[in-house]
Protein backbone atom coordinates (compact mmCIF):
# COMPACT_ATOMS: atom_id res chain seq x y z
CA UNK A 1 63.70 165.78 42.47
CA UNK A 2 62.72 167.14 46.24
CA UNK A 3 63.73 165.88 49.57
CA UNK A 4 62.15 163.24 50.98
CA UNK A 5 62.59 163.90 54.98
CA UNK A 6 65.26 166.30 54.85
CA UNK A 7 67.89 163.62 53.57
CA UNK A 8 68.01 164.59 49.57
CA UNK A 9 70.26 167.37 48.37
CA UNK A 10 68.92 168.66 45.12
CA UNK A 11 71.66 170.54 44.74
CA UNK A 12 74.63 168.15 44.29
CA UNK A 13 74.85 165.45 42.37
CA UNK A 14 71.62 165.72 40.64
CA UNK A 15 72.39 163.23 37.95
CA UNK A 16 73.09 159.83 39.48
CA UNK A 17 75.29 159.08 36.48
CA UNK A 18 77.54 162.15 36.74
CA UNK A 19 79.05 161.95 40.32
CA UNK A 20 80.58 165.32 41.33
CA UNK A 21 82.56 166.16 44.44
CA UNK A 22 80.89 166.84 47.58
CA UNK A 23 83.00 169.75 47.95
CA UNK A 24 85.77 171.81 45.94
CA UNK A 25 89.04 171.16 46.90
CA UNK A 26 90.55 173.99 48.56
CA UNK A 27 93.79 174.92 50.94
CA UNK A 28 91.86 172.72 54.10
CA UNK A 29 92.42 169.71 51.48
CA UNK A 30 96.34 170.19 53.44
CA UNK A 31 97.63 170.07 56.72
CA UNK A 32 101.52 170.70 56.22
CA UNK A 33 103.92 170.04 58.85
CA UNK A 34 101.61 167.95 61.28
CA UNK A 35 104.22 167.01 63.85
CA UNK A 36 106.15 170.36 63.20
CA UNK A 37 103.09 172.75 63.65
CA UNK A 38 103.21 171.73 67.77
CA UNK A 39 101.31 169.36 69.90
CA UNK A 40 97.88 169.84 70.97
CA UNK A 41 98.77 170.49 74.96
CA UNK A 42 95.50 169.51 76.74
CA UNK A 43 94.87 166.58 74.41
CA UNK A 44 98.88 166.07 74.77
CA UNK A 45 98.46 166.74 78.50
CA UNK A 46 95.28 164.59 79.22
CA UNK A 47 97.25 161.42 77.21
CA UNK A 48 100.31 162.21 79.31
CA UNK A 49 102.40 162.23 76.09
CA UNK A 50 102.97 164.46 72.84
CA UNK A 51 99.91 163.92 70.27
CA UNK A 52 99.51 165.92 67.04
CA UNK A 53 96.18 166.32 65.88
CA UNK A 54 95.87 166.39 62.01
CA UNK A 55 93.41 168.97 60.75
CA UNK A 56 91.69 167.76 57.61
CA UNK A 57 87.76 168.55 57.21
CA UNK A 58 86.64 165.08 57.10
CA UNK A 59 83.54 164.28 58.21
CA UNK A 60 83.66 160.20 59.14
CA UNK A 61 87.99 159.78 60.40
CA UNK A 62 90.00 161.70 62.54
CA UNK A 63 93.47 161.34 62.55
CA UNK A 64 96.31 162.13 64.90
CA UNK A 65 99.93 161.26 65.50
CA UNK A 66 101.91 160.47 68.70
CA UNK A 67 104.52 159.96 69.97
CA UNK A 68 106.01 157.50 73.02
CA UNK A 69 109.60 158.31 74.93
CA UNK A 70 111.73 155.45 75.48
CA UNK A 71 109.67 153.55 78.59
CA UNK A 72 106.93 156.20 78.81
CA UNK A 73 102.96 155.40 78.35
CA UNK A 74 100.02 156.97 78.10
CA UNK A 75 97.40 157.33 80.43
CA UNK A 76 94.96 154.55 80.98
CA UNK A 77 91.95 156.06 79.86
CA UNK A 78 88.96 155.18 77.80
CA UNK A 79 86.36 156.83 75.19
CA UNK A 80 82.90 156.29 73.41
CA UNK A 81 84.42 156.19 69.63
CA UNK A 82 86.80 153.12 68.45
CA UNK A 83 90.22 153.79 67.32
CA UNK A 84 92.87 152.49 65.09
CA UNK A 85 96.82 152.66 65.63
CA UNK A 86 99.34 152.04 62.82
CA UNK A 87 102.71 151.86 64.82
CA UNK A 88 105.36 153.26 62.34
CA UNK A 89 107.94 153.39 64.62
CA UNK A 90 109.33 151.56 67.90
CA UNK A 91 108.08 148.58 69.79
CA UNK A 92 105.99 148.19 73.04
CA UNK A 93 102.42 147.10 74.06
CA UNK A 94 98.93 147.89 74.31
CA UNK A 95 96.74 147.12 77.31
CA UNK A 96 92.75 146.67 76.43
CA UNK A 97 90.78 145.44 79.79
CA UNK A 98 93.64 144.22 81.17
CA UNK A 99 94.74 141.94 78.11
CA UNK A 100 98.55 142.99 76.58
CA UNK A 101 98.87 143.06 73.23
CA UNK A 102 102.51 143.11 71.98
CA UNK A 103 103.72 145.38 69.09
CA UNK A 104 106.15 147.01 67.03
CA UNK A 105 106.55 149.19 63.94
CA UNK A 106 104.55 148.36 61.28
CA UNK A 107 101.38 146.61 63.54
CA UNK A 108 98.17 148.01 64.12
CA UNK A 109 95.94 147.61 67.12
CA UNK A 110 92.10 148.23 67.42
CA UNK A 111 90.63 149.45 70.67
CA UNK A 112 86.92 149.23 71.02
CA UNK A 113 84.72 152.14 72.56
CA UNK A 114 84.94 152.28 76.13
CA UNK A 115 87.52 149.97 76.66
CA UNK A 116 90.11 151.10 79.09
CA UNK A 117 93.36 151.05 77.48
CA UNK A 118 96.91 152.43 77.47
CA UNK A 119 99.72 152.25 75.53
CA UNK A 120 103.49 151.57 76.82
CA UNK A 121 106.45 152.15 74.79
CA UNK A 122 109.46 149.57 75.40
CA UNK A 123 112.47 150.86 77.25
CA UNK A 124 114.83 151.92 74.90
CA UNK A 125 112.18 152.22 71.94
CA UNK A 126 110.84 155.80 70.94
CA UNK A 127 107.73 155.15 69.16
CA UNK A 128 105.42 157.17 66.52
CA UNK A 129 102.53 155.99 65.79
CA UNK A 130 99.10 157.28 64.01
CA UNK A 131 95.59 156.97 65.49
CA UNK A 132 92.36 157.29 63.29
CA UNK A 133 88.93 157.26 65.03
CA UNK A 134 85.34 158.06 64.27
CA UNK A 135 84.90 160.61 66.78
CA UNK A 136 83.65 162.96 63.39
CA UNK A 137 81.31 159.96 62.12
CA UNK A 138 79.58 159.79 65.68
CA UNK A 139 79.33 163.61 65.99
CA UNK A 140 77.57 163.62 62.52
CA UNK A 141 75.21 161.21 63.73
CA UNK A 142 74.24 163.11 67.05
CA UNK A 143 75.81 161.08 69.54
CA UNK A 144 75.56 162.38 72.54
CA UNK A 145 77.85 160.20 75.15
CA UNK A 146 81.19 161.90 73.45
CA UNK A 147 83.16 161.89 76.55
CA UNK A 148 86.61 160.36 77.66
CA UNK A 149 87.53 159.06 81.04
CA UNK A 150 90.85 158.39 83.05
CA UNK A 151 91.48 156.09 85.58
């Protein structure tokens, strides 16, 4: 077996029938104490709240976690890869191109690339909530608008 333009890896996985692991498992496999190891503060400060990047090597998903004071929201702001948000805790809403979404713990909302959104967190409602994008899948693929924008 050779490459055929650059794309096969003779190296791994040479027998179709015997998968292996793309890579040994090794202490990156674990982030410990995400929300305990301290906010990212210019992601934190560009969002205009706490955010908590989690640092995992993969290579298509990022993940993150924030978090929303009673009443606060972040800023309305927009970027070129989609993202996901499992609320796990609290209750507020979600504004894509001007169109609310409603939500509590245990929703998700989508937001498409380069919508302008922002999220608002009720009064009286902390939330926590994780984000999972693919920012890492469009770097991979050499995509070059990787930018985010504020209003």
């Amino acid at each position: 077996m050779s490459k055929v333009n650059g794309f096969t890896d003779v190296t791994r996985n040479t027998n179709g029938i015997s998968p292996r692991p793309a890579q040994p498992p090794d202490d990156g496999c674990l982030h410990a104490g995400v929300v305990t190891s301290g906010a990212a503060a210019a992601f934190s400060s560009q969002r205009g709240h706490p955010v908590f990047p989690v640092r995992l090597p993969g290579r298509s998903v990022s993940l993150s976690i924030g978090v929303l004071d009673p009443g606060a929201s972040t800023t309305n702001h927009r970027h070129a890869y989609e993202a996901l948000v499992l609320i796990l805790a609290g209750q507020g809403h979600t504004v894509i191109e001007g169109r609310r979404f409603d939500w509590r713990a245990g929703d998700a909302i989508y937001t498409p690339p380069w919508s302008w959104h922002q999220h608002v967190a009720s009064d009286g409602s902390r939330v926590e909530y994780v984000t999972a994008t693919n920012l890492p899948a469009l770097e991979a693929m050499g995509q070059t608008v990787l930018r985010e924008e504020e209003l």
